[in-house]
Protein backbone atom coordinates (compact mmCIF):
# COMPACT_ATOMS: atom_id res chain seq x y z
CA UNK A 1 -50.85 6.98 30.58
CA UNK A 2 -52.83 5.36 33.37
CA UNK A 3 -56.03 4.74 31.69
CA UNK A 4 -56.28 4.22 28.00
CA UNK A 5 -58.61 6.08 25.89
CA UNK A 6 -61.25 3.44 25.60
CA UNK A 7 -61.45 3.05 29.60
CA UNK A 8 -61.32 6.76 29.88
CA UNK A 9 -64.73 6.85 27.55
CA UNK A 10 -66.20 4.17 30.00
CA UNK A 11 -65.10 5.91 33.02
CA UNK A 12 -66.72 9.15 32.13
CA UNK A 13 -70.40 7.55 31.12
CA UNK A 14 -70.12 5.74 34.87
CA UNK A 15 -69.95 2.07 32.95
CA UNK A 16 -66.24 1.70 34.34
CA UNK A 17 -66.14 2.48 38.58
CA UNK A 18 -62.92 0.40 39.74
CA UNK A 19 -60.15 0.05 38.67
CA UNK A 20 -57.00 -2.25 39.23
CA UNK A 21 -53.54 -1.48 39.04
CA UNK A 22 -49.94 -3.10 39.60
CA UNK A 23 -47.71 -0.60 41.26
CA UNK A 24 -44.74 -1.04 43.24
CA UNK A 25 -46.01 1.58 45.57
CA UNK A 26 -49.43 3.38 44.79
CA UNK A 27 -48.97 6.90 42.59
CA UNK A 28 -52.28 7.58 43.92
CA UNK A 29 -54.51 8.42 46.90
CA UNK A 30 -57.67 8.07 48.80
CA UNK A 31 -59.40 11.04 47.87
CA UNK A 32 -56.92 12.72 45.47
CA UNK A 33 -57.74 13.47 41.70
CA UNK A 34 -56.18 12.70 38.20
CA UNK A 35 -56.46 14.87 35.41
CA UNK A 36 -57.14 12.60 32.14
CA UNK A 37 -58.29 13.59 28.75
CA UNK A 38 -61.58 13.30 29.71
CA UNK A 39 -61.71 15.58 32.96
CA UNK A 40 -60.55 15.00 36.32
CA UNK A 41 -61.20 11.93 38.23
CA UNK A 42 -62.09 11.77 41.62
CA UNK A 43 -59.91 8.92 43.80
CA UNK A 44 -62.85 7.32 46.13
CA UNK A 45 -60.54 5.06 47.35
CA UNK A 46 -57.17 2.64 46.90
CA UNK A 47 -56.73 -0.59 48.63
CA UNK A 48 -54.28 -3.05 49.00
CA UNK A 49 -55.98 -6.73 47.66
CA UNK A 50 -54.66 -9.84 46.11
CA UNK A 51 -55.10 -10.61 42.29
CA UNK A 52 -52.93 -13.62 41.75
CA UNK A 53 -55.81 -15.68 39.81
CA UNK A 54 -55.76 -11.86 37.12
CA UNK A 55 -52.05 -12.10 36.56
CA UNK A 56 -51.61 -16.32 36.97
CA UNK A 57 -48.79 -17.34 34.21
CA UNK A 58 -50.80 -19.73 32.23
CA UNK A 59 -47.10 -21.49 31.93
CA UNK A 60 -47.18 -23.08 35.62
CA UNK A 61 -50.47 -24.14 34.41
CA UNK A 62 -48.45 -25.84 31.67
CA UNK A 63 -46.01 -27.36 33.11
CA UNK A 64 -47.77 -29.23 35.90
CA UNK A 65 -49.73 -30.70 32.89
CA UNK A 66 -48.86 -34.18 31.73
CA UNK A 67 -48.79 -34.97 27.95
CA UNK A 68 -51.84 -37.19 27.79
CA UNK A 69 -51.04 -38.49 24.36
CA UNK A 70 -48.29 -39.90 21.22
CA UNK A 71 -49.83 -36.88 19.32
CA UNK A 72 -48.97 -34.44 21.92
CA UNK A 73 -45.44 -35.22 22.12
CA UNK A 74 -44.97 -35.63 19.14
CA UNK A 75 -46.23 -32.07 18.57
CA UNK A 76 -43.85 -31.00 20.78
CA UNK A 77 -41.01 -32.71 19.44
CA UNK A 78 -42.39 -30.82 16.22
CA UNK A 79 -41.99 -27.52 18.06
CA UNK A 80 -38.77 -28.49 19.41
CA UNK A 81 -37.28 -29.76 16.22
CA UNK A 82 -38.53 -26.31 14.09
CA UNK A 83 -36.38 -24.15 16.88
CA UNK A 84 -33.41 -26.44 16.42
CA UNK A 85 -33.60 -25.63 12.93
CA UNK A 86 -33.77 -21.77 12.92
CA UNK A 87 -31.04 -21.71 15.28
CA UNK A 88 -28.06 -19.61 13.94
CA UNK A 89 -25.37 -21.52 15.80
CA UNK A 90 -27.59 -25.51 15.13
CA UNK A 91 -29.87 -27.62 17.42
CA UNK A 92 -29.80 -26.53 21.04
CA UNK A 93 -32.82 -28.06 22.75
CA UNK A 94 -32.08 -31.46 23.97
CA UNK A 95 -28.47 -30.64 24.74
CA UNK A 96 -30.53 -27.29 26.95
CA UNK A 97 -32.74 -29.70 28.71
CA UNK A 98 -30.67 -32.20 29.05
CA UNK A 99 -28.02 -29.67 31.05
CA UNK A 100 -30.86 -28.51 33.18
CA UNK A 101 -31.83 -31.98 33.92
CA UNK A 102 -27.93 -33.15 35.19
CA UNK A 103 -28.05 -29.57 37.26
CA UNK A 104 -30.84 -28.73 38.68
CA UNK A 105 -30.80 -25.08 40.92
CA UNK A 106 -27.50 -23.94 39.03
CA UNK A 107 -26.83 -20.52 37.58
CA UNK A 108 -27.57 -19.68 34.29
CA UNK A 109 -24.00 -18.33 33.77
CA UNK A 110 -22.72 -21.54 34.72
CA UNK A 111 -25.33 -23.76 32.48
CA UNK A 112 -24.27 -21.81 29.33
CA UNK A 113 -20.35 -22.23 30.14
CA UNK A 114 -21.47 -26.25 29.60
CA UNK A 115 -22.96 -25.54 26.44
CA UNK A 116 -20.27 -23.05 25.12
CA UNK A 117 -22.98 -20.43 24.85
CA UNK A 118 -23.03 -16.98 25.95
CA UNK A 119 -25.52 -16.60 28.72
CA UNK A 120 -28.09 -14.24 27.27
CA UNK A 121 -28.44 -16.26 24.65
CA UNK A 122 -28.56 -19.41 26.63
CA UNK A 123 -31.35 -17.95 28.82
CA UNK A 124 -33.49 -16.90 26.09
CA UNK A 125 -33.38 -20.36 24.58
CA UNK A 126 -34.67 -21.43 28.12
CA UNK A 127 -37.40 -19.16 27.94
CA UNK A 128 -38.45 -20.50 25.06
CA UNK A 129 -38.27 -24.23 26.66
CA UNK A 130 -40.65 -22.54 29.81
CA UNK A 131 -43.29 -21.34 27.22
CA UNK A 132 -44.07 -24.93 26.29
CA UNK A 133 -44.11 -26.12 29.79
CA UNK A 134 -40.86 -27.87 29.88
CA UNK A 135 -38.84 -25.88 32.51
CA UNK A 136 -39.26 -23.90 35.34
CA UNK A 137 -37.13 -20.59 36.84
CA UNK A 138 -36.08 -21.62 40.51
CA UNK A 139 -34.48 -18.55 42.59
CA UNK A 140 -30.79 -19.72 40.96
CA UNK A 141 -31.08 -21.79 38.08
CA UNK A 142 -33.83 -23.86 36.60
CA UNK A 143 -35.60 -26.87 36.68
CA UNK A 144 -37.17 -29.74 34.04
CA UNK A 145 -40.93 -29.29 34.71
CA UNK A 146 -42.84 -33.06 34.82
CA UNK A 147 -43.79 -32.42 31.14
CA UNK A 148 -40.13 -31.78 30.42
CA UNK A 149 -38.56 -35.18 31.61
CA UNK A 150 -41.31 -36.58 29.95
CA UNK A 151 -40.38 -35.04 26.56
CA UNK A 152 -36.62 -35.22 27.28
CA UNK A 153 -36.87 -39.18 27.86
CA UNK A 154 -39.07 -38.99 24.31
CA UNK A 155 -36.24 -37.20 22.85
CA UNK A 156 -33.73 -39.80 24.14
CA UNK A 157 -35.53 -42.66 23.10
C-alpha cells in the first residue's frame, strides 16, 4: 500500500498535496493516476530531491557525541553490563569492542572467528554496540566511534 488509510483521508479533503517517497526507481509518473481506496489520484508531478536531514540516523548523531559526564558512562556501562548478562553464551561487549578497536576496517566474518562466534550473531551484537553510539559500519568492517574508546578505556580501567 502506498498511502495509508489516514493519509488517504487527508489526501482526499486537499489537507495532504505532496507527498515523499523512497524508491529505488519511481513506480510512478508525471501525470499518471493511482487508484486508492479513496478514488483515483491524479500524479501532478515526481521529482528527484534530496531528503537526507528526513531519513538522518540519529546514531551518527550519537556517536560523534562525547560523554559529558561520570553519570553518563556509567549509564552506559549499566546498559552494557545488562546485555552481558542476558547473553546466552556470557558477557560479550568489551571483548566485541575491544576486537574492533585492535582491527579496525576488518570483515565481520573475520572479527567473529577472534571471538569464536558465528558471524550473524557477532554482527547483531555489533548492532547493538552502534545503537548506543559506540561503533560505526565502515564499507568492510567497523570502527570504535569517539564515544566508544571513551567507554572502552572506562571499561578497562
Amino acid at each position: 500500500m502506498l498511502f495509508r488509510k489516514d493519509a488517504l483521508e487527508g489526501i482526499r479533503t486537499g489537507e495532504i498535496t505532496l507527498a515523499f517517497r523512497q524508491w529505488k526507481r519511481p513506480t510512478v509518473k508525471t501525470g499518471g493516476t493511482l487508484l486508492t481506496a479513496v478514488g483515483q489520484l491524479t500524479i501532478v508531478r515526481v521529482d528527484i530531491v534530496a531528503l537526507r536531514a528526513l531519513v538522518a540516523d540519529p546514531r551518527i548523531a550519537l556517536r560523534k557525541t562525547p560523554v559529558k559526564s561520570e553519570a553518563e558512562l556509567g549509564s552506559l556501562r549499566e546498559r552494557l553490563r545488562k546485555l552481558d548478562s542476558s547473553a546466552s553464551k556470557g558477557a560479550w561487549t568489551l571483548r566485541t569492542l575491544a576486537v574492533i578497536e585492535k582491527n579496525p576496517a576488518v570483515r565481520a566474518g573475520d572479527l567473529c572467528v577472534e571471538l569464536g562466534m558465528e558471524k550473524e550473531p557477532f554482527k547483531i551484537n555489533v548492532r547493538k554496540l552502534k545503537r548506543l553510539g559506540l561503533t560505526e559500519s565502515l564499507d568492510v568492517g567497523y570502527r570504535l566511534s569517539p564515544r566508544g574508546r571513551t567507554v572502552l578505556a572506562s571499561l578497562r580501567r
